[in-house]
Protein backbone atom coordinates (compact mmCIF):
# COMPACT_ATOMS: atom_id res chain seq x y z
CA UNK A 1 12.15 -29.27 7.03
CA UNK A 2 10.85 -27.88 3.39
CA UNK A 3 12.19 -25.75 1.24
CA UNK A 4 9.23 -23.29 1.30
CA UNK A 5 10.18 -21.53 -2.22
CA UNK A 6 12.56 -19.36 -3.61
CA UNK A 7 13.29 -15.82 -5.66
CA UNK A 8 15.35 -14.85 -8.88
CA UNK A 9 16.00 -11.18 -8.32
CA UNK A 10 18.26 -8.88 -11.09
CA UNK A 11 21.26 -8.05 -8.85
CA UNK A 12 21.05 -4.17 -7.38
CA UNK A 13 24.11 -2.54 -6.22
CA UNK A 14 23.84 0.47 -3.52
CA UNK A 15 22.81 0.86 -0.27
CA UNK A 16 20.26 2.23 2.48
CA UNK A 17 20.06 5.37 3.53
CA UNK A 18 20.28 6.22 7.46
CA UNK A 19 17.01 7.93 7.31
CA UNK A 20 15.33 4.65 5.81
CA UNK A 21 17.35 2.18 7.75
CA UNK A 22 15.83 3.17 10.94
CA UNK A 23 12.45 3.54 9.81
CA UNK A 24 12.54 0.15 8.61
CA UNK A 25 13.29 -0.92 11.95
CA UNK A 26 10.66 0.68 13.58
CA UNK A 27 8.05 -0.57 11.01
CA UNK A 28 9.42 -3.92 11.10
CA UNK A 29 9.11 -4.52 14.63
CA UNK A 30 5.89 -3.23 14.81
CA UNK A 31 4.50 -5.32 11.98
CA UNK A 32 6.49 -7.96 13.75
CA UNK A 33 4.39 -7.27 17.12
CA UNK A 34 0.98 -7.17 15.14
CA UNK A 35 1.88 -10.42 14.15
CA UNK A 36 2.50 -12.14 17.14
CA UNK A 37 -0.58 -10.89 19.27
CA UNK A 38 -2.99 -11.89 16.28
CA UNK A 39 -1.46 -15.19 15.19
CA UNK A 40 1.85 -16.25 17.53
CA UNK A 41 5.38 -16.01 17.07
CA UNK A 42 4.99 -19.23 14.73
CA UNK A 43 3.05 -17.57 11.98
CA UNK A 44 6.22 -14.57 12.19
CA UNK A 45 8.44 -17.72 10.70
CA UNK A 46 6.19 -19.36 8.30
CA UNK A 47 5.52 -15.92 6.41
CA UNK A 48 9.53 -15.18 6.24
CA UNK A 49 8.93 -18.95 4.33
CA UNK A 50 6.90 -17.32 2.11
CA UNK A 51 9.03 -15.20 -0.96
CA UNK A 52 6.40 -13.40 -1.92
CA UNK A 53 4.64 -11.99 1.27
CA UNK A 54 9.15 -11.29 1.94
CA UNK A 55 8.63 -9.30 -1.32
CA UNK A 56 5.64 -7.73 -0.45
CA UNK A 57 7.21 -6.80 3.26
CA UNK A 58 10.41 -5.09 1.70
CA UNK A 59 8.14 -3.25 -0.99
CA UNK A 60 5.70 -1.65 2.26
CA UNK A 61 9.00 -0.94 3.88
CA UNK A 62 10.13 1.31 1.18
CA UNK A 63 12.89 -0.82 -0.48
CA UNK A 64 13.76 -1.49 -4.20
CA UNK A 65 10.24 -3.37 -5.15
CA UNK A 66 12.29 -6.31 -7.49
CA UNK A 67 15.55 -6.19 -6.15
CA UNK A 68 17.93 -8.34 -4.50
CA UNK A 69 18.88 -5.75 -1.90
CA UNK A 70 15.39 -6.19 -0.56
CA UNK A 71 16.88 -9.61 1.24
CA UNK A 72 19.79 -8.41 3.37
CA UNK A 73 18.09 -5.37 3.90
CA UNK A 74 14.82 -6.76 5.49
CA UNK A 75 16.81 -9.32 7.64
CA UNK A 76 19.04 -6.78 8.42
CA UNK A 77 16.49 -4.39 9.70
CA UNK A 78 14.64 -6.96 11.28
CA UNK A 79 17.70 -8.38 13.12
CA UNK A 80 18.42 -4.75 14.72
CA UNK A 81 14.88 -4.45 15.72
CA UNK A 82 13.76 -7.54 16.84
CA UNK A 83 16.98 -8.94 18.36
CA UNK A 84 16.92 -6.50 21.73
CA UNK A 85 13.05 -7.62 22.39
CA UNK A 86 13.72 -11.51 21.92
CA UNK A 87 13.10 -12.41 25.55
CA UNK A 88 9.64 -10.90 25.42
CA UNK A 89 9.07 -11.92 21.36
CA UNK A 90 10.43 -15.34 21.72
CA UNK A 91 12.08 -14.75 18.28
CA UNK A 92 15.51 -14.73 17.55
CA UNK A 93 17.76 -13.57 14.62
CA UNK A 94 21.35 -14.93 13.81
CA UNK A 95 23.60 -14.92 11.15
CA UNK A 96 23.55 -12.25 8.10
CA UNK A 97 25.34 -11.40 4.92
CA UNK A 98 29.09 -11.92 4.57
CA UNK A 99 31.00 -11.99 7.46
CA UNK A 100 27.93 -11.88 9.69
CA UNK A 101 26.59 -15.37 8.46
CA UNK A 102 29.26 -17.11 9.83
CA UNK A 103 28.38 -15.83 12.97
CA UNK A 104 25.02 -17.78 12.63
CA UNK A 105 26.62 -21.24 14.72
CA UNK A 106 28.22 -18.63 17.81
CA UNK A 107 24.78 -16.67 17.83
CA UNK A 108 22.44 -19.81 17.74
CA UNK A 109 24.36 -21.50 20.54
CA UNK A 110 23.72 -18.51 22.59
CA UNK A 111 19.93 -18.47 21.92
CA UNK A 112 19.87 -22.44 23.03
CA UNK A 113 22.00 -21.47 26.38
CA UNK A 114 19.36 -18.48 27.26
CA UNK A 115 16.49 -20.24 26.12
CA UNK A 116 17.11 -24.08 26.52
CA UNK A 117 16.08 -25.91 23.04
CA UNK A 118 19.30 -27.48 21.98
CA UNK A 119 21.54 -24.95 20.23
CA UNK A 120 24.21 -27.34 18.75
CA UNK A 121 20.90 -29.09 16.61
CA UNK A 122 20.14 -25.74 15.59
CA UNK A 123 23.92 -24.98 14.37
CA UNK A 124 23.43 -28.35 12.89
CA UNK A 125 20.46 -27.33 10.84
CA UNK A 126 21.90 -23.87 9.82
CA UNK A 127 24.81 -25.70 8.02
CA UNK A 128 23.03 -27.91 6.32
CA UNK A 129 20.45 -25.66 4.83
CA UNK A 130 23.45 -23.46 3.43
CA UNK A 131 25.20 -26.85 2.67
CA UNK A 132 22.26 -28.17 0.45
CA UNK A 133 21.53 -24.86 -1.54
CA UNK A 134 25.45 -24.07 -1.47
CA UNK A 135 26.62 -27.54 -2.83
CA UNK A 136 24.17 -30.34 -3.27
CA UNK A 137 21.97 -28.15 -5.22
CA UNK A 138 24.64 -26.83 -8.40
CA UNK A 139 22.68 -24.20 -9.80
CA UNK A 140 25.53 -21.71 -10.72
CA UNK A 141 23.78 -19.55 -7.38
CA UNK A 142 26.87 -18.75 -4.87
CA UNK A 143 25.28 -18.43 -1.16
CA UNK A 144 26.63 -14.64 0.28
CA UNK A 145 23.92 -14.17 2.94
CA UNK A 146 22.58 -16.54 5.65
CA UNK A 147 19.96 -15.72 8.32
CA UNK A 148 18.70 -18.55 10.70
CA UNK A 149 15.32 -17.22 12.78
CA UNK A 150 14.67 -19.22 15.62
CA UNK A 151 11.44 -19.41 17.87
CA UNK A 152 11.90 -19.95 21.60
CA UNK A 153 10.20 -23.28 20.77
CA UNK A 154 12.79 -24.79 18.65
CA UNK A 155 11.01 -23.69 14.80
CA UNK A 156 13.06 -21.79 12.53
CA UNK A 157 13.26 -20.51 9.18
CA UNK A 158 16.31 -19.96 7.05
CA UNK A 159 16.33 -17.19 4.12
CA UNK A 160 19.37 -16.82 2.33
CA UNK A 161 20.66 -15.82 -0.70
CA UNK A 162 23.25 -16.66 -3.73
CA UNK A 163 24.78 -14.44 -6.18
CA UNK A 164 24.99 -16.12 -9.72
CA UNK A 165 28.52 -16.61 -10.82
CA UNK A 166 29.53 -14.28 -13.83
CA UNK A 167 25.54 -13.28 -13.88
CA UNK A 168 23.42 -10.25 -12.97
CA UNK A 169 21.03 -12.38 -10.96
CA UNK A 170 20.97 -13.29 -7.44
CA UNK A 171 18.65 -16.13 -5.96
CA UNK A 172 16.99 -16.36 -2.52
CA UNK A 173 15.80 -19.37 -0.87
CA UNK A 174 13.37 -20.17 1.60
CA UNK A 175 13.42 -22.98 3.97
CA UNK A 176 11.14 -23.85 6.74
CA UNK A 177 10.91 -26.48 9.65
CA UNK A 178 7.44 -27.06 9.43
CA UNK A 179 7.97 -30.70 8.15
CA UNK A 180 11.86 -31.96 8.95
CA UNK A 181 12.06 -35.16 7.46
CA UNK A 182 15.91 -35.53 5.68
CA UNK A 183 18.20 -33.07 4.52
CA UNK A 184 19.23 -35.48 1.58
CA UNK A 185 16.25 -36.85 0.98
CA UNK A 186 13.99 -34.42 -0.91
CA UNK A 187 14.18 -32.20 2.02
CA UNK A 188 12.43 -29.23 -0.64
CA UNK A 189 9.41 -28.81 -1.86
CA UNK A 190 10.75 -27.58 -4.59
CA UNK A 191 14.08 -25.29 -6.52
CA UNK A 192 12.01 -22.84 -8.77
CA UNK A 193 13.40 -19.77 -10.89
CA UNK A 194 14.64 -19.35 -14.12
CA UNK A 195 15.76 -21.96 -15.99
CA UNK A 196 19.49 -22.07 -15.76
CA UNK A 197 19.83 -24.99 -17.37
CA UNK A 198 20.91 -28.82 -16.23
CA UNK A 199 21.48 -28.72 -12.46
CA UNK A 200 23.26 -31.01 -10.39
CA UNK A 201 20.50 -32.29 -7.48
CA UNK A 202 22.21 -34.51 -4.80
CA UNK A 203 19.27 -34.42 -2.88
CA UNK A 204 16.27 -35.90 -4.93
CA UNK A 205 14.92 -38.98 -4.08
CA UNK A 206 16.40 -40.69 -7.51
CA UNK A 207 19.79 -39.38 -6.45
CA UNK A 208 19.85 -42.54 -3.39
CA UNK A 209 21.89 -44.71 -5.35
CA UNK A 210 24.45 -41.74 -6.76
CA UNK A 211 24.73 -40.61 -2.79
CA UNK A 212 25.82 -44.09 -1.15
CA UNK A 213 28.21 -44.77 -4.07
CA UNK A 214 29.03 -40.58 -3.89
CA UNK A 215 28.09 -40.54 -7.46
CA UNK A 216 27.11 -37.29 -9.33
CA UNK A 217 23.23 -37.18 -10.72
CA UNK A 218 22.50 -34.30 -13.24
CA UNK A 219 18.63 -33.24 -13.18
CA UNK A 220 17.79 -32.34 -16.65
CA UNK A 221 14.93 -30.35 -16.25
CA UNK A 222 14.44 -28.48 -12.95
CA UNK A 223 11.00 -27.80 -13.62
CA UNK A 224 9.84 -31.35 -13.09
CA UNK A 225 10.75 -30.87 -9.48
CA UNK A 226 7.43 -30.98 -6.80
CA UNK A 227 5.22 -28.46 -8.28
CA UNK A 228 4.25 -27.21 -5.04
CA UNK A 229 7.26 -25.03 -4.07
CA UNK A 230 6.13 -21.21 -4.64
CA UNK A 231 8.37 -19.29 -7.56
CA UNK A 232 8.85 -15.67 -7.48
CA UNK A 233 10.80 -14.43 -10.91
CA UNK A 234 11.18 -10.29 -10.50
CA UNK A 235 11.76 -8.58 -13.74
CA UNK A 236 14.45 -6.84 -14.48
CA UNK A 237 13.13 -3.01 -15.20
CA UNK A 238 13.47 -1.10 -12.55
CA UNK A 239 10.00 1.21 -13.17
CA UNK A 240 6.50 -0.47 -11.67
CA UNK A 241 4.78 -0.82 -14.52
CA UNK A 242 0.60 -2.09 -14.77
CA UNK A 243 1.38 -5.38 -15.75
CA UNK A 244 3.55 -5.68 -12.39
CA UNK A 245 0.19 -4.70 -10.23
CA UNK A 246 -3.41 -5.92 -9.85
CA UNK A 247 -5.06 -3.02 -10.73
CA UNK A 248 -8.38 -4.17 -8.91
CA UNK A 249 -6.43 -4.89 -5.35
CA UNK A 250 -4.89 -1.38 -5.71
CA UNK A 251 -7.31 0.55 -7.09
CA UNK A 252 -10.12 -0.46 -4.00
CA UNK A 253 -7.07 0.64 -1.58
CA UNK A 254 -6.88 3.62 -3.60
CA UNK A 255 -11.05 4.00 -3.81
CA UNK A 256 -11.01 3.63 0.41
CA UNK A 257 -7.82 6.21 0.75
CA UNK A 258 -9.30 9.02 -1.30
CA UNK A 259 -12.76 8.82 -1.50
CA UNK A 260 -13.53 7.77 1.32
CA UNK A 261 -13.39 9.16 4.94
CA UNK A 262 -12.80 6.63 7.96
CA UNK A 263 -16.18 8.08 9.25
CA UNK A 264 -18.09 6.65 6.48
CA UNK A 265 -16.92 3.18 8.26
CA UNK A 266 -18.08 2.78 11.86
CA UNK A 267 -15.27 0.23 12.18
CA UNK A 268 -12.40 2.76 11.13
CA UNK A 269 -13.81 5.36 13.55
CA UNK A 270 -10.73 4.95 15.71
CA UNK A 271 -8.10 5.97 12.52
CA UNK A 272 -10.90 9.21 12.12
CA UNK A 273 -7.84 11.87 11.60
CA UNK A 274 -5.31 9.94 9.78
CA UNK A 275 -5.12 11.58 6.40
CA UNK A 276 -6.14 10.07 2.82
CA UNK A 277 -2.36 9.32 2.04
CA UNK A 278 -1.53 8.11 5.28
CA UNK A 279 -4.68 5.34 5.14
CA UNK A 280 -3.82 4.20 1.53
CA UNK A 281 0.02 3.30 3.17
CA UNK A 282 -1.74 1.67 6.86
CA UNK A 283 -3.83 -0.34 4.33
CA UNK A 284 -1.23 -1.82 2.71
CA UNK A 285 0.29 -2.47 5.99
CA UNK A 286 -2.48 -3.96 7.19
CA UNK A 287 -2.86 -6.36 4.53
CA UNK A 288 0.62 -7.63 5.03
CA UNK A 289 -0.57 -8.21 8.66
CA UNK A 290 -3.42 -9.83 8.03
CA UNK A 291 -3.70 -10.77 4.32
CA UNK A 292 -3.61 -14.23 3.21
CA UNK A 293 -0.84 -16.16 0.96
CA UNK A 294 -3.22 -15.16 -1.92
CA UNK A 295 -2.89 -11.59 -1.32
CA UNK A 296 0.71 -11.58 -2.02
CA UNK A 297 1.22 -12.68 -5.86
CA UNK A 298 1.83 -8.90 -6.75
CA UNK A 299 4.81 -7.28 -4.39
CA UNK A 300 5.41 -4.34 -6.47
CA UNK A 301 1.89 -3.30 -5.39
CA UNK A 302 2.77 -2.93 -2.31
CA UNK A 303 5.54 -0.31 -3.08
CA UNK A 304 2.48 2.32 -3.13
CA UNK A 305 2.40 2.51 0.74
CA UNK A 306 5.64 3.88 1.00
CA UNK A 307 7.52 4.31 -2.75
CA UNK A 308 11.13 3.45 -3.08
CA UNK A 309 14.51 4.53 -2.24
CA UNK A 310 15.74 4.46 -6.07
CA UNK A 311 12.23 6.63 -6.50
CA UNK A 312 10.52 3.66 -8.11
CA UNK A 313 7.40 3.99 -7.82
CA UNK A 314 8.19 6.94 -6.49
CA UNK A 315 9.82 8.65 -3.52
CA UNK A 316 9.75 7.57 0.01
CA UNK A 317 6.93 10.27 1.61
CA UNK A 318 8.79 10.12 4.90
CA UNK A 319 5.79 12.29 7.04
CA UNK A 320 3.10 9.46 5.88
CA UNK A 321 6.15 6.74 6.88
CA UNK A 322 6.50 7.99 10.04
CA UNK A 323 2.66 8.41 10.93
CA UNK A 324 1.71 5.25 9.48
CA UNK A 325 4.63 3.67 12.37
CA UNK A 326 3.26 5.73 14.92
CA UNK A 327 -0.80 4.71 14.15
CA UNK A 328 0.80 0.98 14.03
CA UNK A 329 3.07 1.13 17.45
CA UNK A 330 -0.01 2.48 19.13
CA UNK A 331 -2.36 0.00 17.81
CA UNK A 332 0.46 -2.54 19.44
CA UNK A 333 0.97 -0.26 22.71
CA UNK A 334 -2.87 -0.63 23.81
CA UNK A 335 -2.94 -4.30 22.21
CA UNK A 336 -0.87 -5.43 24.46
CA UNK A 337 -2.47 -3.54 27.14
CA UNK A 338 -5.65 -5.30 26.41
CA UNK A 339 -7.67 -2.78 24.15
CA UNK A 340 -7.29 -4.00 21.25
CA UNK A 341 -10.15 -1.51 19.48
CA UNK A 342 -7.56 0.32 17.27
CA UNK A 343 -5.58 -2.95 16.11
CA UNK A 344 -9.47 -4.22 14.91
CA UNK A 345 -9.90 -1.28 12.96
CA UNK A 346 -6.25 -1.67 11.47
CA UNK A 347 -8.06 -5.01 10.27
CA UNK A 348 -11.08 -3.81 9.24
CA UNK A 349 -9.06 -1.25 6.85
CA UNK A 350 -7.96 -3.99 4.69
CA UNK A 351 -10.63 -5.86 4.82
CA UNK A 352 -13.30 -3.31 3.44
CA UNK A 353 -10.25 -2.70 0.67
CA UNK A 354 -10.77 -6.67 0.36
CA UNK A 355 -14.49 -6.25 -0.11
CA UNK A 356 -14.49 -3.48 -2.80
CA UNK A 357 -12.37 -5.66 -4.98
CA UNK A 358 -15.39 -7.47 -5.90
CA UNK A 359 -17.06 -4.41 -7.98
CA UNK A 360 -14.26 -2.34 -8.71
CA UNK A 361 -13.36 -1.54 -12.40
CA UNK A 362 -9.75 -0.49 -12.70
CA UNK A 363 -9.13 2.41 -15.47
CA UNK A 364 -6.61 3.03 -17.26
CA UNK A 365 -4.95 5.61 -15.36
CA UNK A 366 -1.59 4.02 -13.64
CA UNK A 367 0.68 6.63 -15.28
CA UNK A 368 -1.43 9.17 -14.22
CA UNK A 369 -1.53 7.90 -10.71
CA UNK A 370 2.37 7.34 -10.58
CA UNK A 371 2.90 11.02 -11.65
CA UNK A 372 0.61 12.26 -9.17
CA UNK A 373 2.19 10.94 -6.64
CA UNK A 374 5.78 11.52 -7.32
CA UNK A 375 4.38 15.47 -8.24
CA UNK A 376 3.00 15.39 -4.59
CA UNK A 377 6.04 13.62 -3.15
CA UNK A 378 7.32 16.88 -1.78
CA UNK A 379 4.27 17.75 0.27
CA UNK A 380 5.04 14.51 2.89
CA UNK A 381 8.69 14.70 2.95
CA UNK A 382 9.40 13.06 -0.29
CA UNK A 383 13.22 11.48 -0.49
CA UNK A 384 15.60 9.11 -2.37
CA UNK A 385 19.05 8.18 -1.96
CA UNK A 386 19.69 10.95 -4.47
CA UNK A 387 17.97 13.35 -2.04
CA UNK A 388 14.62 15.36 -1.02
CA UNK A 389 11.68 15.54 -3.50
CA UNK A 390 11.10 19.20 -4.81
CA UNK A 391 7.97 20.64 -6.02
CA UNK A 392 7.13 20.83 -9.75
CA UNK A 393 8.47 23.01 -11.65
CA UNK A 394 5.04 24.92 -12.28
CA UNK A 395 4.53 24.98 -8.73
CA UNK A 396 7.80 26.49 -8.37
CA UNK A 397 7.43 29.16 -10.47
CA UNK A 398 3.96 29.84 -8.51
CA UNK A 399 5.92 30.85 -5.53
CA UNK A 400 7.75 33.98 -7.25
């Protein structure tokens, strides 16, 4: 098993609205789906492994782009959706935060009675993951959320998450069992964030001596740890600002969306009808379908498919949410039926975004484009947790 990476996020206190809740759901399923009839269930695991394409999945969902809620969130959407289709998915969701993660052991036995891999190896696994990060790896991160997915086949993938004691950070970590070799043997690729300081590692190799006399070993510079594992630092402002985007990957999405029509594209012929707004969000979506690892070094970009609870970028356009679920359930519905002609052009959307990259000259108008669309908010059913968007106040006075 590696540790596939893991996130410093600034701590976020709040919660999700009904109204977003169950659209996450719905569009994590379906992305879910997408997945699985492209790639295979496997390939659903190894990208939860991945902490930035999980960034970039709870920024196109329409969560906090930087925040820690983005991890019990996600994981709690995808458990409600995915969890009453896991006979046909092969994919199974346990444990949670608080209370719910010690549920993990109870749940996973069940999966290995219904399915037949060996559940008490699995409950085995889940408490050592949490036991490693928890207490062999002494970074000052508490662990207050554990979720163990589980293939049919016996993979899994653990993301959890720790809250730093007396901090305003909390960490997530990745783990995968792609490559199960020890769990006190180097069993990550690496422990990346910020610097905290000295750490106590009871699990690198040079700890072997420190372990069989139960000795202590205090790693004096985390950063010398394998190189490989991926690190995802969020900042802590709230706003999406330039720096947080590249402006070339979003402004060819943005080129496609607007000034473009799917007609100009015989392979988008199928999505002829779906609306400018409503292709710049499916785009988006489709690249965290089918993008590669690459694509996902920049989450807060993908917070312009669908904006943000808090209204960072800017408000959650619930009318393009909703059609951009309904274009991506049907693209699954005849998928699975065996026409797979809209799911192609789903593709083909992000990759002609992909293509334009190569030419396209970003301006210098990201403010511009952020006030736009929070100004237009209203006109697609515009909300935050604070409520609906309203029209400007210019265009209010229009209307008297």
């Amino acid at each position: 098993m590696k540790r596939s990476g893991s996130a410093d996020l600034p701590l976020h206190y709040g919660y999700v609205p009904q109204w977003l809740a169950e659209r996450m759901a719905k569009l994590g399923l379906a992305i879910t789906e997408a997945i699985i009839i492209e790639y295979g269930k496997q390939e659903v695991l190894r990208r939860l492994s991945d902490p930035f394409w999980f960034q970039s999945l709870g920024a196109v969902m329409g969560m906090d782009w930087h925040s820690s809620g983005i991890t019990t969130s996600v994981m709690g959407a995808l458990k409600r959706a995915v969890n009453p289709h896991s006979r046909e998915l092969g994919i199974y969701i346990c444990g949670g935060k608080g209370k719910y993660s010690r549920e993990a052991p109870r749940e996973l036995l069940s999966v290995g009675e219904r399915t037949g891999i060996d559940g008490s190896y699995l409950v085995r696994c889940s408490k050592l993951s949490a036991k490693v990060d928890n207490t062999a790896i002494q970074d000052g991160f508490q662990l207050y959320m554990h979720s163990f997915i589980v293939s049919d086949e016996g993979q899994w993938t653990v993301v959890q998450q720790g809250m730093q004691t007396g901090g305003s950070t909390a960490r997530r970590y990745h783990w995968h069992s792609s490559s199960l070799a020890s769990f006190v043997d180097e069993p990550h690729t690496g422990i990346c964030g910020t610097n905290q300081g000295s750490i106590l590692n009871m699990v690198a190799r040079e700890a072997s001596t420190a372990r069989d006399g139960v000795m202590a070993l205090t790693v004096e510079n985390p950063k010398q740890m394998l190189a490989e594992a991926q690190k995802l630092v969020m900042p802590a402002h709230h706003d999406v600002r330039s720096k947080d985007v590249d402006l070339k990957r979003l402004g060819s999405i943005l080129w496609l969306a607007r000034d473009k029509r799917p007609s100009d594209f015989e392979e988008l012929l199928l999505l002829e009808g779906v609306g400018p707004r409503t292709l710049q969000s499916l785009a988006l979506v489709s690249e965290v379908i089918y993008g590669t690892p690459s694509r996902f070094k920049d989450p807060a970009r993908f917070s312009f498919a669908h904006g943000g609870k808090d209204g960072h970028p800017f408000p959650v356009p619930i009318n393009v949410y909703d059609e951009t679920i309904s274009t991506l359930q049907t693209a699954v519905h005849k998928a699975k039926m065996g026409n797979s002609d809209k799911q192609l052009a789903l593709r083909k959307l992000g990759e002609i975004a992909q293509k334009a990259e190569k030419d396209f000259k970003p301006n210098n108008n990201f403010e511009q484009l952020i006030e736009k669309e929070r100004n237009e908010s209203w006109r697609y059913g515009g909300r935050t947790v604070f409520g609906k968007a309203k029209p400007p106040v210019d265009q209010q006075l229009k209307l008297f």
